[in-house]
Protein backbone atom coordinates (compact mmCIF):
# COMPACT_ATOMS: atom_id res chain seq x y z
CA UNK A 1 -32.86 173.10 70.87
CA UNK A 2 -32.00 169.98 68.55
CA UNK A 3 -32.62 170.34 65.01
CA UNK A 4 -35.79 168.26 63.46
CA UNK A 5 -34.56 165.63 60.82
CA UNK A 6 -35.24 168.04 57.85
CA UNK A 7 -33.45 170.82 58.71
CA UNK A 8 -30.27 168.23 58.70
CA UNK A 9 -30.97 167.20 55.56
CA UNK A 10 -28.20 167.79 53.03
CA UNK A 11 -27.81 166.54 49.56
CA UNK A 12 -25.52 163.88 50.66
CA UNK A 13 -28.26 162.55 52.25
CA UNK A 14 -31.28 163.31 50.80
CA UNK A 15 -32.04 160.43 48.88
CA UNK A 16 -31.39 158.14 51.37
CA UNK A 17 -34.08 159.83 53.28
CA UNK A 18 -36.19 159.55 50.08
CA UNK A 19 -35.63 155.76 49.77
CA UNK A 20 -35.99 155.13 53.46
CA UNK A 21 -39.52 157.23 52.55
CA UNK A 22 -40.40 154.60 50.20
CA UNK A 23 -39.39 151.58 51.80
CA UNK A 24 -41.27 152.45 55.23
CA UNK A 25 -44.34 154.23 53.44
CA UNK A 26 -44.90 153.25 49.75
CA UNK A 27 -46.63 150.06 50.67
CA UNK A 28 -49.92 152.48 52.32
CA UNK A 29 -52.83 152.45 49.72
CA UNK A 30 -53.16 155.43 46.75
CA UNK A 31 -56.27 157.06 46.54
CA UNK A 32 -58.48 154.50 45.69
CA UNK A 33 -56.49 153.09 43.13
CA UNK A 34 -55.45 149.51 42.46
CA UNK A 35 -51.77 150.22 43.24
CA UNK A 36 -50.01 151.45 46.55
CA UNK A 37 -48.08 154.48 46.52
CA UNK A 38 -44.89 153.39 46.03
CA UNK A 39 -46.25 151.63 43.42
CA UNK A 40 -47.93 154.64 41.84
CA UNK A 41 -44.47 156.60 41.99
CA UNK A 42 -42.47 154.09 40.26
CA UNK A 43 -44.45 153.21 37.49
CA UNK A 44 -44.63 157.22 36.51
CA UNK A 45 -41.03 156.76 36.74
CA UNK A 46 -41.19 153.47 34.96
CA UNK A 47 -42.94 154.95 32.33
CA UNK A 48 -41.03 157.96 31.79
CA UNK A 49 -37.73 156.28 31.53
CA UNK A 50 -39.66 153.64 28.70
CA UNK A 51 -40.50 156.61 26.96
CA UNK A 52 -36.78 158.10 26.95
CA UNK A 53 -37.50 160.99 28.96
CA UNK A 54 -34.32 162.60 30.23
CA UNK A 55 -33.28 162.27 33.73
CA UNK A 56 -34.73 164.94 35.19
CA UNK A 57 -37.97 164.06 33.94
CA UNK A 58 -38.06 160.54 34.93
CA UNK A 59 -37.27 162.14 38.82
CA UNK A 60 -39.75 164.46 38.83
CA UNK A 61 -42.03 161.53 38.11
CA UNK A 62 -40.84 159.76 40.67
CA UNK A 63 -41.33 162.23 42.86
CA UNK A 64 -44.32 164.06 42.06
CA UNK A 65 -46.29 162.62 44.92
CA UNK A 66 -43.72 162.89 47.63
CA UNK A 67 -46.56 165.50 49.23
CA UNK A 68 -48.92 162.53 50.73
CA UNK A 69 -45.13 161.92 52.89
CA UNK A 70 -44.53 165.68 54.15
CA UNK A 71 -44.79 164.20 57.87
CA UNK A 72 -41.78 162.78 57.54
CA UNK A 73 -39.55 165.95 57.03
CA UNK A 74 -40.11 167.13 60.74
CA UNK A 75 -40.76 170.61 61.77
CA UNK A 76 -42.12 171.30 58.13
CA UNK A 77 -45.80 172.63 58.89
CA UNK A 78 -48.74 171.73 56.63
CA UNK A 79 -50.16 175.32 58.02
CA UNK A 80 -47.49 176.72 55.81
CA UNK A 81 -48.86 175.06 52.72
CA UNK A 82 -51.88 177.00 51.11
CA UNK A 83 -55.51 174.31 50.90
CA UNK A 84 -52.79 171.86 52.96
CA UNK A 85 -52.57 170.57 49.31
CA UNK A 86 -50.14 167.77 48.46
CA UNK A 87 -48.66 169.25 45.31
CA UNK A 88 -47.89 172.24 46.93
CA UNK A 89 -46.26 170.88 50.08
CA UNK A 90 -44.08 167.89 48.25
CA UNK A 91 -43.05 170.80 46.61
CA UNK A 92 -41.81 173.05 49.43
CA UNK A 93 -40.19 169.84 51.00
CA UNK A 94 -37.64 169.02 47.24
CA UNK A 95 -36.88 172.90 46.39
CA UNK A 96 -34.01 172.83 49.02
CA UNK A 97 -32.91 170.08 46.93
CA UNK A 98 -34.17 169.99 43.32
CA UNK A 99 -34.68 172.07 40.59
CA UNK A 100 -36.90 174.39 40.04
CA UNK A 101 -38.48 171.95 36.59
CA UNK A 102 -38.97 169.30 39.36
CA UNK A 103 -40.85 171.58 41.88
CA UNK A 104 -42.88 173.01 39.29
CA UNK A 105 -43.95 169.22 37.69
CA UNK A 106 -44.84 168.75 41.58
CA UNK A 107 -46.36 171.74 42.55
CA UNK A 108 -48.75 171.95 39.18
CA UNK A 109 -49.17 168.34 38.30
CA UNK A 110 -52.81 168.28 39.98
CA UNK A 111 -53.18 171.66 37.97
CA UNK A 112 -52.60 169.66 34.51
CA UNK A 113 -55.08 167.73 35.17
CA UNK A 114 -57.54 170.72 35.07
CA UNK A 115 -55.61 171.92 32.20
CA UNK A 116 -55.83 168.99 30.26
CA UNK A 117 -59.84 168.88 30.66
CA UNK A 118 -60.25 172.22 29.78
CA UNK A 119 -57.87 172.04 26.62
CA UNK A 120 -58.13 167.66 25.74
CA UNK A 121 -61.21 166.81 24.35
CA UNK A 122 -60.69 163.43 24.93
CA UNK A 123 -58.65 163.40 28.29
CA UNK A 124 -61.19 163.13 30.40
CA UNK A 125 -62.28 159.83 29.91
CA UNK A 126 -59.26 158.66 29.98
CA UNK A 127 -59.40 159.44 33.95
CA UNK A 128 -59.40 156.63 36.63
CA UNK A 129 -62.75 156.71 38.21
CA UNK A 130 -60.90 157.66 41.30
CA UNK A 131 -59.31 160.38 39.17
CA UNK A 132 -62.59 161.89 38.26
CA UNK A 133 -63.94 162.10 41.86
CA UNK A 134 -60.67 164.14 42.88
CA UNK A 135 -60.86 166.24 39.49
CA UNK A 136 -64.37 167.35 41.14
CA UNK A 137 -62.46 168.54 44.59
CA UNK A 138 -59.93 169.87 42.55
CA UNK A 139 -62.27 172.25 41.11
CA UNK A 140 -62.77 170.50 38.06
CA UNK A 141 -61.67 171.88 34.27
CA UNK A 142 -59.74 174.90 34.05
CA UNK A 143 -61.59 178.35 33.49
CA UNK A 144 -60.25 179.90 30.11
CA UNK A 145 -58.34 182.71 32.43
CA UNK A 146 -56.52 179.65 34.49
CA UNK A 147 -56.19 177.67 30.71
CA UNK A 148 -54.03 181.06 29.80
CA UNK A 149 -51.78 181.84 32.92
CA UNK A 150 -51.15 177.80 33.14
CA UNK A 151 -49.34 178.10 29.56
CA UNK A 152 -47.27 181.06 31.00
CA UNK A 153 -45.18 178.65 32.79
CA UNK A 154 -42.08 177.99 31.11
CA UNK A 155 -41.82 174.15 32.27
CA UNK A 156 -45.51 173.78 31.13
CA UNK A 157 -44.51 171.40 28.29
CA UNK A 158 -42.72 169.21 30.78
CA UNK A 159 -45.68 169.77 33.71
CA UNK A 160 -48.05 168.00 31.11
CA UNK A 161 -45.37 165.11 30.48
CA UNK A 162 -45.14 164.26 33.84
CA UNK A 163 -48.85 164.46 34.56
CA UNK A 164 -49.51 161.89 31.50
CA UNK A 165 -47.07 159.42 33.57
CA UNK A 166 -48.97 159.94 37.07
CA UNK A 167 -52.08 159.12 35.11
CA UNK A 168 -50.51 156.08 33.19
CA UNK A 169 -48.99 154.92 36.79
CA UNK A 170 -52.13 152.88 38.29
CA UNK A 171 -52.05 148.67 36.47
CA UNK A 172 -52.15 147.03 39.12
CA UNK A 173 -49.18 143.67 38.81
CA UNK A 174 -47.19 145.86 36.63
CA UNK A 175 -43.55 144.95 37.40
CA UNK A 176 -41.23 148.02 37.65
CA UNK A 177 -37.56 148.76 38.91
CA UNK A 178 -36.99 149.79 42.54
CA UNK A 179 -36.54 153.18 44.62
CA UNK A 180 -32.54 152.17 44.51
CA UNK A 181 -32.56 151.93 40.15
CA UNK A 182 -33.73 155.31 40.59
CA UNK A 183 -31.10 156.54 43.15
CA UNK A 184 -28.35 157.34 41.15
CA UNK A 185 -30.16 159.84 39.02
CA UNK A 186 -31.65 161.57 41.69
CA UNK A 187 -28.24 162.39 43.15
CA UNK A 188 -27.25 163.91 39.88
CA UNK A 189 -29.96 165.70 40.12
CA UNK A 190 -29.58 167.05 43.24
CA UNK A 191 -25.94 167.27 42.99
CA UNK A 192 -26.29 169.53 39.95
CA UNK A 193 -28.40 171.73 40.86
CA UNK A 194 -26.39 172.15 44.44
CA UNK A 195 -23.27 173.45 41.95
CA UNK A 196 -25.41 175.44 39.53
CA UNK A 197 -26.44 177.08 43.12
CA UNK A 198 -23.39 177.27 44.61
CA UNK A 199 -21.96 178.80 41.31
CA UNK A 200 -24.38 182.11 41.41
């Protein structure tokens, strides 16, 4: 039995398979909002590197959508994913690769945004109207209970960073760099956390 495209990914080629992601896919429409989602990925990133974010912060922006593309990783199952949520499956797709503060801005950035109306008095109408109407099939503002075991999350600080730059990631026109500016980061990224593995 041949192995599916995924299970032959390795982090030598990885973000090829990312960039070949974003060249075939980014150009489909995000959500209801004024930008694709290439688009929408890139300006997070755009943003985050403006801001001076270190690298691994400006990936996990660039990433933290990857979920809408889990199709493309082969045999990987949406069945496997609890509520076939996006956050949760871009996240099962990077942790072969990433580390775990990029999984967990992926896997909880939809979660901030509960956070953030529980806790943000004035976050919420900040929201994109398209925002709002997924905040309501999110299950809306966080409980007090979810507000507390949120914070227990050691790469909360970082979760709420990156979930600021999805939300700032939607002017339409705005110019921003390319998948490929972003490529050599990504690789250290990956390639770091391959050693730090490798070294346990």
């Amino acid at each position: 039995m041949s192995m599916s495209r995924s299970q032959t990914l390795s982090a030598d080629t990885i973000v090829d398979f990312l960039a070949d992601i974003f060249e075939r896919r980014g150009g489909e429409e995000y959500l209801g909002e004024p930008v694709t989602m290439a688009e929408h990925m890139l300006q997070g990133a755009h943003f985050a590197e403006q801001a001076g974010e270190p690298e691994i912060i400006v990936v996990a922006a660039l990433l933290h959508d990857i979920g809408h593309f889990t199709s493309e990783f082969g045999t990987f199952s949406m069945d496997d994913v609890e509520d076939r949520h996006h956050e949760e499956a871009g996240a099962k797709v990077l942790e072969r690769f990433f580390p775990t503060l990029v999984t967990d801005c992926v896997r909880y950035h939809v979660a901030a945004k509960r956070y953030l109306c529980a806790t943000t008095p004035d976050y919420f109408g900040k929201l994109s109207e398209a925002s709002v109407h997924s905040l309501n099939l999110q299950g809306g503002p966080m409980s007090d209970s979810e507000v507390r075991s949120f914070e227990l999350n050691r790469n909360c600080p970082a979760i709420i960073r990156v979930r600021l730059y999805d939300d700032a990631g939607k002017e339409a026109g705005l110019t921003t760099q390319p998948f490929s500016h972003y490529a050599p980061m990504v690789q250290r990224i990956v390639d770091d956390h391959c050693r730090d593995m490798a070294d346990r």
